[in-house]
C-alpha atoms as a PDB file:
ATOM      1  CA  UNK A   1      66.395 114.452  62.803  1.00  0.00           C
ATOM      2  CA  UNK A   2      66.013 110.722  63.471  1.00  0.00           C
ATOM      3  CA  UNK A   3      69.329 110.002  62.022  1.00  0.00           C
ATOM      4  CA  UNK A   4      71.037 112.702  63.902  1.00  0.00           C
ATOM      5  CA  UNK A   5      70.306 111.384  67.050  1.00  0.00           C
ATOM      6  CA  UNK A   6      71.082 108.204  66.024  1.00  0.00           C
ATOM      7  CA  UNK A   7      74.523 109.523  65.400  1.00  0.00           C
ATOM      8  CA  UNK A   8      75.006 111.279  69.016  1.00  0.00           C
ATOM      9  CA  UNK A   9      73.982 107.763  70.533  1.00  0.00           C
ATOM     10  CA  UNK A  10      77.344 106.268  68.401  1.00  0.00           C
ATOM     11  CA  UNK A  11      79.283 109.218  69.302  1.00  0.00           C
ATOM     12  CA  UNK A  12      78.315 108.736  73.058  1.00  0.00           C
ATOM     13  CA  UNK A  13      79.000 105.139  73.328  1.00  0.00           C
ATOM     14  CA  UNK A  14      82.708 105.791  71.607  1.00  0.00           C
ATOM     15  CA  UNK A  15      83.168 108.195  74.140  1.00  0.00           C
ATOM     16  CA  UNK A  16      81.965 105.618  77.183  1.00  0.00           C
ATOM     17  CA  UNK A  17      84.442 103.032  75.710  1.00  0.00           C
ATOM     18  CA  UNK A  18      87.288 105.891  75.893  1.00  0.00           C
ATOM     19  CA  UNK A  19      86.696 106.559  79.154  1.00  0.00           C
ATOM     20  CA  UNK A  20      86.553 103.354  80.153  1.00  0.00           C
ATOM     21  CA  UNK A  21      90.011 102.077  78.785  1.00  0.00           C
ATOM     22  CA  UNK A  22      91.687 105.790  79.986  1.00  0.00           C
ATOM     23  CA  UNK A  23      90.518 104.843  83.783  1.00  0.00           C
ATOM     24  CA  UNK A  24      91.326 100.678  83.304  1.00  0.00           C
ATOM     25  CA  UNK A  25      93.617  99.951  86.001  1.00  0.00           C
ATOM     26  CA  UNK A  26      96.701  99.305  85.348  1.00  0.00           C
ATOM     27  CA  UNK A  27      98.648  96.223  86.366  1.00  0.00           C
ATOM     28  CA  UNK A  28     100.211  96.669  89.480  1.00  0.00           C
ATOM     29  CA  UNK A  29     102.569  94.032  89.557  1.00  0.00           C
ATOM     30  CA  UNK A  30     106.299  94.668  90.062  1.00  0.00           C
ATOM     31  CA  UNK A  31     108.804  94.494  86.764  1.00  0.00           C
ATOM     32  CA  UNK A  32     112.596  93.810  87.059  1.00  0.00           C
ATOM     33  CA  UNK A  33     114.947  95.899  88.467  1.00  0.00           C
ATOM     34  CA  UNK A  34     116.801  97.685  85.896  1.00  0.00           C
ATOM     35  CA  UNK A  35     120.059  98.290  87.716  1.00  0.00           C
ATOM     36  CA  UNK A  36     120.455  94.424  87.541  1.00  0.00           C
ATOM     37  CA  UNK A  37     122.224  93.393  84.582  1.00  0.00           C
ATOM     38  CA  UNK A  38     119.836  90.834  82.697  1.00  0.00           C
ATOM     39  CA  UNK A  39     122.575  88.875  80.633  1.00  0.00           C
ATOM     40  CA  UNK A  40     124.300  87.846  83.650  1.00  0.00           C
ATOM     41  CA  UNK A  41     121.960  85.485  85.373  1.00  0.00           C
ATOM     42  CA  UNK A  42     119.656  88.115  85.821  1.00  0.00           C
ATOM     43  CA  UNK A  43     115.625  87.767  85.544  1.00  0.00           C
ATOM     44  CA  UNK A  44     114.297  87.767  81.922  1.00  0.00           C
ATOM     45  CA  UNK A  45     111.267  89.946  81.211  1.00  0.00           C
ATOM     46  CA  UNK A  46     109.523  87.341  79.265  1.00  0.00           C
ATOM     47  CA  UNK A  47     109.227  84.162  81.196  1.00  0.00           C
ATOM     48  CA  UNK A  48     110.269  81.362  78.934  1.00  0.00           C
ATOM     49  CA  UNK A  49     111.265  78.175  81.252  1.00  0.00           C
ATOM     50  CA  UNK A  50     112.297  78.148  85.121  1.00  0.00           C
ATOM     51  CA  UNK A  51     115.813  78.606  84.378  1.00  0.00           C
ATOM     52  CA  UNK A  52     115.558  81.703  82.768  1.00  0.00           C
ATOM     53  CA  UNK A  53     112.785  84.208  84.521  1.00  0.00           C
ATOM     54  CA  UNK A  54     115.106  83.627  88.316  1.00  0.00           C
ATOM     55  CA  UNK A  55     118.616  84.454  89.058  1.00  0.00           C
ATOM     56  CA  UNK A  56     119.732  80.797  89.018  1.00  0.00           C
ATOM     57  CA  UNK A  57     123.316  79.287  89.366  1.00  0.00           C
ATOM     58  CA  UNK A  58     124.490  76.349  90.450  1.00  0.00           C
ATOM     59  CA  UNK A  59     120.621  75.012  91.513  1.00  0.00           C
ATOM     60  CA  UNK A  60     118.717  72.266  90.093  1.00  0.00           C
ATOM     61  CA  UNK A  61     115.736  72.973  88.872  1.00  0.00           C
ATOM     62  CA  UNK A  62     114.020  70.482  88.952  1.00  0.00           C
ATOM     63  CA  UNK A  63     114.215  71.125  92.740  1.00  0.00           C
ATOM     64  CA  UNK A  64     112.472  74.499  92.703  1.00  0.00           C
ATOM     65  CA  UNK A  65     109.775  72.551  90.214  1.00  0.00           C
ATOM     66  CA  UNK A  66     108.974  70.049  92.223  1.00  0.00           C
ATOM     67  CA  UNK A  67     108.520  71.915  95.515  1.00  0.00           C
ATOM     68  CA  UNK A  68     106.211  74.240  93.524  1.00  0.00           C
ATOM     69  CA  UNK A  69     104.108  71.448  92.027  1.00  0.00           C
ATOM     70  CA  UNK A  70     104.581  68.649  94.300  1.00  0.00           C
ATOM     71  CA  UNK A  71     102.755  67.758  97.268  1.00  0.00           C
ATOM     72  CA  UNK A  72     104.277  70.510  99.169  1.00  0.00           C
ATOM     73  CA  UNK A  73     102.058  73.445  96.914  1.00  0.00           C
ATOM     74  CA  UNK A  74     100.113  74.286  99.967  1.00  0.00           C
ATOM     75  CA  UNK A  75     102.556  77.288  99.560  1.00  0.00           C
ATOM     76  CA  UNK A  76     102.309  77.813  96.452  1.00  0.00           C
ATOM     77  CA  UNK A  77      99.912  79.388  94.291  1.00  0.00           C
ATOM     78  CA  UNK A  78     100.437  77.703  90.961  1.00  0.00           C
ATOM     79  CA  UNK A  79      98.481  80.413  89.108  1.00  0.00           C
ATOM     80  CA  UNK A  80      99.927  83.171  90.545  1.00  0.00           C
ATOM     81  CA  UNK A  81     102.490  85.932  88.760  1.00  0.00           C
ATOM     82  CA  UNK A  82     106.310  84.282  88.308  1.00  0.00           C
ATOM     83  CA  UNK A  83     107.746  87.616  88.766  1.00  0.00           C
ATOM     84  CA  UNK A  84     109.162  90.028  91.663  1.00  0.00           C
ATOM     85  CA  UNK A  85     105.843  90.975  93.807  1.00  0.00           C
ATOM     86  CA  UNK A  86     106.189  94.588  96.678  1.00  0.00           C
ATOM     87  CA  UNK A  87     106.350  91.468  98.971  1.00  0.00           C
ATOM     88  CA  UNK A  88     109.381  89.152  99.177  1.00  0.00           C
ATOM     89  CA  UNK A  89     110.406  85.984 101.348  1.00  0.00           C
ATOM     90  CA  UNK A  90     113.880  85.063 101.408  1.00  0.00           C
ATOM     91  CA  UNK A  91     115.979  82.328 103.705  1.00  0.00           C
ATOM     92  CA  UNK A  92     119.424  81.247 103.691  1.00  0.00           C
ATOM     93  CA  UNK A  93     121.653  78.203 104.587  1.00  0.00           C
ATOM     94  CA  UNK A  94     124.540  78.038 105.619  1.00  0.00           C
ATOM     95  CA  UNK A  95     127.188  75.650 106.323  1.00  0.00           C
ATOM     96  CA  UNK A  96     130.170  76.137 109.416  1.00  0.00           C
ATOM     97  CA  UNK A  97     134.027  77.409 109.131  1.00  0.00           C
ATOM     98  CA  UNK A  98     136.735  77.538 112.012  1.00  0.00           C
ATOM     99  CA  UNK A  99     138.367  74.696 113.988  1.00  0.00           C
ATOM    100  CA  UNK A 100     135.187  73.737 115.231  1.00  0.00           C
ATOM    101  CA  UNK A 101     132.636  74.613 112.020  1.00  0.00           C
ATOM    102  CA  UNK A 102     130.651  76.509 114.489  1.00  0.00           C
ATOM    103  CA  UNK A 103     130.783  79.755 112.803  1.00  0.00           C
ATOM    104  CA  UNK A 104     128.473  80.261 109.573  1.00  0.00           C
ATOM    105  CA  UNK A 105     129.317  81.669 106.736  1.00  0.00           C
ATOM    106  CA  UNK A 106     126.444  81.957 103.268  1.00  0.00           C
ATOM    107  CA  UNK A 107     125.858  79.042 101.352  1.00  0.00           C
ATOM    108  CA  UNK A 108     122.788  79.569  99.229  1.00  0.00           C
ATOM    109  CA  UNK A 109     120.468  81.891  99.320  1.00  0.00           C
ATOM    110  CA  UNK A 110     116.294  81.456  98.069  1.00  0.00           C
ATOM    111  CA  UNK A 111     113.748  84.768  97.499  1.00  0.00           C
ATOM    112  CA  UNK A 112     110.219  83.941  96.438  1.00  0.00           C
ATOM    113  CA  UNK A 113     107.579  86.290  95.580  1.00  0.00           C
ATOM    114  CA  UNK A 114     104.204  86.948  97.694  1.00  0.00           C
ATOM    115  CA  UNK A 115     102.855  83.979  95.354  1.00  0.00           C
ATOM    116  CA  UNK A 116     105.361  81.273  96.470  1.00  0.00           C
ATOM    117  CA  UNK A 117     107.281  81.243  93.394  1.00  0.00           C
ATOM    118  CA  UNK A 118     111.259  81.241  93.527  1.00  0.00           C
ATOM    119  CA  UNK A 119     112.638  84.488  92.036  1.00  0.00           C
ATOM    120  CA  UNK A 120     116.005  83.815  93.158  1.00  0.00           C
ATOM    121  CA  UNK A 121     118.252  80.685  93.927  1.00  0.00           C
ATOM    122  CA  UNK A 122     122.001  80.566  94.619  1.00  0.00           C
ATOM    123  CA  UNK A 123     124.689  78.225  95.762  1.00  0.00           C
ATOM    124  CA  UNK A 124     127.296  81.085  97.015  1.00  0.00           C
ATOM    125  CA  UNK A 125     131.038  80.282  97.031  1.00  0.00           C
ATOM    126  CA  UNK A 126     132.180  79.954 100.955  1.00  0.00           C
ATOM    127  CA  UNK A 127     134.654  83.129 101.854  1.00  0.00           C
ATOM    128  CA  UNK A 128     136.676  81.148 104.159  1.00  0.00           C
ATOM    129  CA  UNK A 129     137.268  77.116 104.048  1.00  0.00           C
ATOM    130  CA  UNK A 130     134.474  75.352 105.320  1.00  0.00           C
ATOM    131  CA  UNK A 131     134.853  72.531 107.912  1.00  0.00           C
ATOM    132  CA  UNK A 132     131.070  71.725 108.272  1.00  0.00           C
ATOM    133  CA  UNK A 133     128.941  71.315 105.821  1.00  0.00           C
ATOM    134  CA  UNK A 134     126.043  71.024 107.888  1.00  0.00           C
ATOM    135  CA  UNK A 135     124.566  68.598 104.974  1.00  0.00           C
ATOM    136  CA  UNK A 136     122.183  67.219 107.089  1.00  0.00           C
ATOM    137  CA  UNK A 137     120.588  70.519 107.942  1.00  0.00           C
ATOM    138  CA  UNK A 138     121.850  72.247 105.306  1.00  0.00           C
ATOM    139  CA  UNK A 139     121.335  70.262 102.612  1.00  0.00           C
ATOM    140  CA  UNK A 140     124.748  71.757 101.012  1.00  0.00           C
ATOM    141  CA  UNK A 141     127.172  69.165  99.827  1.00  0.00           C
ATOM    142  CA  UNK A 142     130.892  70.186  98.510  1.00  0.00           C
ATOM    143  CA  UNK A 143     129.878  70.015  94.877  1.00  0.00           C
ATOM    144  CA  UNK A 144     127.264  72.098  95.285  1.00  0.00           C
ATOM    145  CA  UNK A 145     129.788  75.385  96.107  1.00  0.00           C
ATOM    146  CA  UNK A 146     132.873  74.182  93.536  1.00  0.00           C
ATOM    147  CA  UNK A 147     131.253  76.547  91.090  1.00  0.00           C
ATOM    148  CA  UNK A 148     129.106  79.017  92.814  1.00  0.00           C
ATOM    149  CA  UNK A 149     128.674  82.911  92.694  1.00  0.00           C
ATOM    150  CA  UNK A 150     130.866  84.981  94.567  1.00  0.00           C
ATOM    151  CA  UNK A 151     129.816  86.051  97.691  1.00  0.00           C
ATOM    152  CA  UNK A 152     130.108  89.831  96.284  1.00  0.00           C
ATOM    153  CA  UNK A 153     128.060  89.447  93.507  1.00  0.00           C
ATOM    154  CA  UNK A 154     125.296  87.353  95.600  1.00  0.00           C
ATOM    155  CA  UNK A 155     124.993  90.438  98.399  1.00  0.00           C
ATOM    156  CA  UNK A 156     124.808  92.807  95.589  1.00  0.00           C
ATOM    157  CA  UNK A 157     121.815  91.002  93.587  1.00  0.00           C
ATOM    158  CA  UNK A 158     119.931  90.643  96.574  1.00  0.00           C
ATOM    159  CA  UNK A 159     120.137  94.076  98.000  1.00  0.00           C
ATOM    160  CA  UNK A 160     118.718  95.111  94.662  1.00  0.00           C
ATOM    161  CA  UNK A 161     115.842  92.739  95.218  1.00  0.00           C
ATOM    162  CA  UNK A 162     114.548  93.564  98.668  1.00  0.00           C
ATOM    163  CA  UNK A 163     115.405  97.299  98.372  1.00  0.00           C
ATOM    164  CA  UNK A 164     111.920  99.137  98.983  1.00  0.00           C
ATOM    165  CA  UNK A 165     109.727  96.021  99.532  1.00  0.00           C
ATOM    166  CA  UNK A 166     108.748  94.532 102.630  1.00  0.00           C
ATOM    167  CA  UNK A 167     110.679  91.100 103.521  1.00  0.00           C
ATOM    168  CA  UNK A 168     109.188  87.980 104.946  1.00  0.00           C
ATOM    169  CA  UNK A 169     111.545  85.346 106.631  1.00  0.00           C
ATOM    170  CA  UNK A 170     111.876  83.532 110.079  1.00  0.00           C
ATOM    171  CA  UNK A 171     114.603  84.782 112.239  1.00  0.00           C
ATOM    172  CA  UNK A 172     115.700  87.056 109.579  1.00  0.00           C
ATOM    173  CA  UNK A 173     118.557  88.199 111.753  1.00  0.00           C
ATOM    174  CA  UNK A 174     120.356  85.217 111.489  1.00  0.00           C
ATOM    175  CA  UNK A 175     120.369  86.059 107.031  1.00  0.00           C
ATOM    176  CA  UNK A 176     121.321  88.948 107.457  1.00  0.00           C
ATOM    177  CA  UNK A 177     124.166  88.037 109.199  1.00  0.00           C
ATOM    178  CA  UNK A 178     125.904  86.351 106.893  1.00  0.00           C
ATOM    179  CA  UNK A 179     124.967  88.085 104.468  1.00  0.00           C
ATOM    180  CA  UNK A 180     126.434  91.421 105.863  1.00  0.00           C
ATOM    181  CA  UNK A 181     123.143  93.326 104.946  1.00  0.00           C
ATOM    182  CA  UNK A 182     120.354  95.149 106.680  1.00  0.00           C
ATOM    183  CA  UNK A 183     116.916  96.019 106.094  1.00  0.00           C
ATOM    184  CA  UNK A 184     114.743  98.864 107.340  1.00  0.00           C
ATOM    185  CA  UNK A 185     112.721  97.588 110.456  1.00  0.00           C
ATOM    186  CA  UNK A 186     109.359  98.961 109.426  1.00  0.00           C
ATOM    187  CA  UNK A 187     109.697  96.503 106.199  1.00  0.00           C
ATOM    188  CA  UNK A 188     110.511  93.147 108.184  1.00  0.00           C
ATOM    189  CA  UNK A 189     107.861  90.889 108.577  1.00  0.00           C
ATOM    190  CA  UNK A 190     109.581  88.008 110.560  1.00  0.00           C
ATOM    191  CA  UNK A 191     107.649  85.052 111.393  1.00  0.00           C
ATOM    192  CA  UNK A 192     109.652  84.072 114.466  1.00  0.00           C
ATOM    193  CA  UNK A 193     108.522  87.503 116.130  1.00  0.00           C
ATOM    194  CA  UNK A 194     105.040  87.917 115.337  1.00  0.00           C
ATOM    195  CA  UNK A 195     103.195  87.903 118.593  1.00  0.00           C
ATOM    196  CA  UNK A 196     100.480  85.493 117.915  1.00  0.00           C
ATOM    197  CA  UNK A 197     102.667  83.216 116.589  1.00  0.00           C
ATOM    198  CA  UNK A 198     104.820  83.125 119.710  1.00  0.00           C
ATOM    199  CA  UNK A 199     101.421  83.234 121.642  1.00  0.00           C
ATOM    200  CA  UNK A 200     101.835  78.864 119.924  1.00  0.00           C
ATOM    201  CA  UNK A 201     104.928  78.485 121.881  1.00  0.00           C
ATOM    202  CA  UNK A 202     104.375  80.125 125.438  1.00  0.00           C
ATOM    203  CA  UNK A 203     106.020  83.328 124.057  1.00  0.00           C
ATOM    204  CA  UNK A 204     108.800  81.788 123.098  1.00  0.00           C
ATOM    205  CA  UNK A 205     110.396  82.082 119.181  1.00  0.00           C
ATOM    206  CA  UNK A 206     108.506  79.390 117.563  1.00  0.00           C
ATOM    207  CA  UNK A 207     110.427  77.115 114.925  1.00  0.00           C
ATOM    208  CA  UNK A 208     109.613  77.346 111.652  1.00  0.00           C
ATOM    209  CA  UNK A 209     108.541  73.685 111.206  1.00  0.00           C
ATOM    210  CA  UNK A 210     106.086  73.841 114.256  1.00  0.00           C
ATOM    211  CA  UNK A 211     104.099  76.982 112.478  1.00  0.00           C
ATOM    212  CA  UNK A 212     104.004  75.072 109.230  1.00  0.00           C
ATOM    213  CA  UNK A 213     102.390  72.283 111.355  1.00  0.00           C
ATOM    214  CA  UNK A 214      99.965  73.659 113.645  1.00  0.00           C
ATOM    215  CA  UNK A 215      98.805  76.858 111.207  1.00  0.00           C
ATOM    216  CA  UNK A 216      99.170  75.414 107.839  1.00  0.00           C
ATOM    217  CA  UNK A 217      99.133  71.313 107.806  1.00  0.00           C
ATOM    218  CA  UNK A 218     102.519  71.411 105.998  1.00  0.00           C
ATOM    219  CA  UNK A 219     105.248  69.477 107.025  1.00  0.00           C
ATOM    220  CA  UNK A 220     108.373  71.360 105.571  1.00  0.00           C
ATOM    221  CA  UNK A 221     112.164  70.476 107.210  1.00  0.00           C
ATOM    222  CA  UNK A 222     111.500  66.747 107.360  1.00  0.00           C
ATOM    223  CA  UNK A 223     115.317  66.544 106.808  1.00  0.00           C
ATOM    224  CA  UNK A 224     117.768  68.206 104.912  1.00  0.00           C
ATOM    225  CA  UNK A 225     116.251  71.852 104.530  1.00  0.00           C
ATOM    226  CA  UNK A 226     115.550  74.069 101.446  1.00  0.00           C
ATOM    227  CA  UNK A 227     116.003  77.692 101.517  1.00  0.00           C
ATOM    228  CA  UNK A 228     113.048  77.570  98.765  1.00  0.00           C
ATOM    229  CA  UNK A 229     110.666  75.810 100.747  1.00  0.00           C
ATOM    230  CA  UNK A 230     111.697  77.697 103.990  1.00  0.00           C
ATOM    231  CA  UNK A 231     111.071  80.835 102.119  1.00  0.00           C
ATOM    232  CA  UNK A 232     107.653  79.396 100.539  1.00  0.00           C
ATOM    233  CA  UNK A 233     106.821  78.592 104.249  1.00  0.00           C
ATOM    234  CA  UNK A 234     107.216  81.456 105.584  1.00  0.00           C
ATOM    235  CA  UNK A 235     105.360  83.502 102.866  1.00  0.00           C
ATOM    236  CA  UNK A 236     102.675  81.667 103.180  1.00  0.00           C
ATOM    237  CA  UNK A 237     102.032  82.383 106.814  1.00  0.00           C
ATOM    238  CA  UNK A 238     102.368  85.957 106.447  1.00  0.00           C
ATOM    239  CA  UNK A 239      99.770  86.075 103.899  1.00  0.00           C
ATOM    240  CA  UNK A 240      97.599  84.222 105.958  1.00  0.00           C
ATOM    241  CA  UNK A 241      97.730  86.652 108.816  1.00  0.00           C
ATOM    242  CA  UNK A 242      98.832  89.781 106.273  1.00  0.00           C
ATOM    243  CA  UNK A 243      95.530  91.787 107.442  1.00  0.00           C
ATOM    244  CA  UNK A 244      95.976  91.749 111.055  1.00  0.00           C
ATOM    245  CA  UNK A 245      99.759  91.400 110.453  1.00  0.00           C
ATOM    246  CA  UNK A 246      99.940  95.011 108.314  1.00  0.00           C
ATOM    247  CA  UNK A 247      97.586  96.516 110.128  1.00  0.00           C
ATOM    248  CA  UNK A 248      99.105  95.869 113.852  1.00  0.00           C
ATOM    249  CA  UNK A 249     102.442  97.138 111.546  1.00  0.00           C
ATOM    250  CA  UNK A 250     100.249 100.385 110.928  1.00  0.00           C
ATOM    251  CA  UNK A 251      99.470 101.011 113.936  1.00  0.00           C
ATOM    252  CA  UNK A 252     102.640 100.596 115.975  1.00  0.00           C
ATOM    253  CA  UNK A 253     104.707 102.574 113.138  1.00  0.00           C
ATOM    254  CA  UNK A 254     101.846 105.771 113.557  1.00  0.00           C
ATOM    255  CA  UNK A 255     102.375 105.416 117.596  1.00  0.00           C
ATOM    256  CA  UNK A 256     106.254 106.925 116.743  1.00  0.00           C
END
């Protein structure tokens, strides 16, 4: 009898561990797209160095190391997953074309995940020639587009990244501009139109650098910009204000 129950104890601890491991929860965090081809530039599903787990051409990356791991990593979280998160930032630079170099056209493009690290990076060959390369905002120099992706092949990777997630930026209209793409409005989370932050400036659309300042104690666009850091930036104060943020978002998109 003794050794009977003893066995019923065994068999009812094998089935606790069971039961445990069937209702583990699983790991939520996003994989790859698999309509992106992965042998041309494409992210790798085992992360190996820098260069190979982002789309990366043309990009130095030593660049996107240092801004994760330099003094800057107030907006990054160095532990965090490397790969594509439900929650993107993305921000673009671009440099001018026409007589005047007033109109912009894409130059790079930078999406991070909702950890601060770069999933994407791209120096993006100019569709028309450019007459203003805006290198002291910009940060784009001539070399920097001789080789570069295709503008095509740039618009198509990165509607394949933000489909079906929610997008952070600062004055995201003015990236999707040139990058002749659109987003659904209920997954925009634009830092130069959240209401608080505008509350800063008078109501007014705050600059980027100004909220990096006064919310987080980062200085970011000190002089020539990064689409990296800008993206970082602005990731950084949506998760900082992503409770109130998404749940102001709720509300507003149940009021419709």
């Amino acid at each position: 009898e003794a050794a009977e129950k003893e066995e019923k104890i065994k068999k009812r601890k094998i089935d606790n561990v069971s039961s445990e491991k069937q209702f583990k929860r699983k790991d939520n965090k996003l994989k790859p797209s698999r309509n992106i081809n992965n042998n041309s530039n494409g992210i790798i599903k085992k992360k190996k160095t820098i260069s190979e787990d982002i789309w990366f051409d043309g990009v130095d990356a030593s660049e996107i190391m240092d801004l994760e791991n330099g003094e800057d990593n107030k907006l990054v979280k160095k532990d965090g997953y490397s790969g594509i998160t439900r929650i993107v930032a993305m921000d673009c630079e671009m440099v001018g074309v026409g007589d005047d170099g007033r109109d912009s056209v894409l130059a790079r493009v930078s999406l991070v995940n909702q950890f601060g690290k770069c999933i994407y990076d791209k120096h993006v060959k100019a569709r028309e020639d450019v007459t203003d390369y805006r290198t002291f905002v910009s940060g784009i120099r001539p070399a920097d587009l001789e080789n570069a992706e295709d503008f095509e092949v740039v618009q198509k990777e990165v509607a394949e990244i933000i489909e079906g997630r929610i997008l952070v930026g600062h004055a995201l209209w003015n990236d999707f501009q040139v990058l002749f793409l659109n987003h659904p409005k209920k997954c925009i989370r634009d830092t130069a139109k959240y209401k608080p932050f505008r509350n800063l400036t008078a109501g007014r659309s705050p600059g980027l650098r100004i909220l990096c300042k006064k919310i987080l104690g980062v200085d970011v666009q000190k002089g020539e910009h990064s689409s990296v850091q800008d993206a970082q930036a602005a990731m950084r104060l949506y998760t900082m204000h992503k409770k109130h943020w998404e749940a102001q978002a709720y509300v507003k998109l149940n009021k419709k």
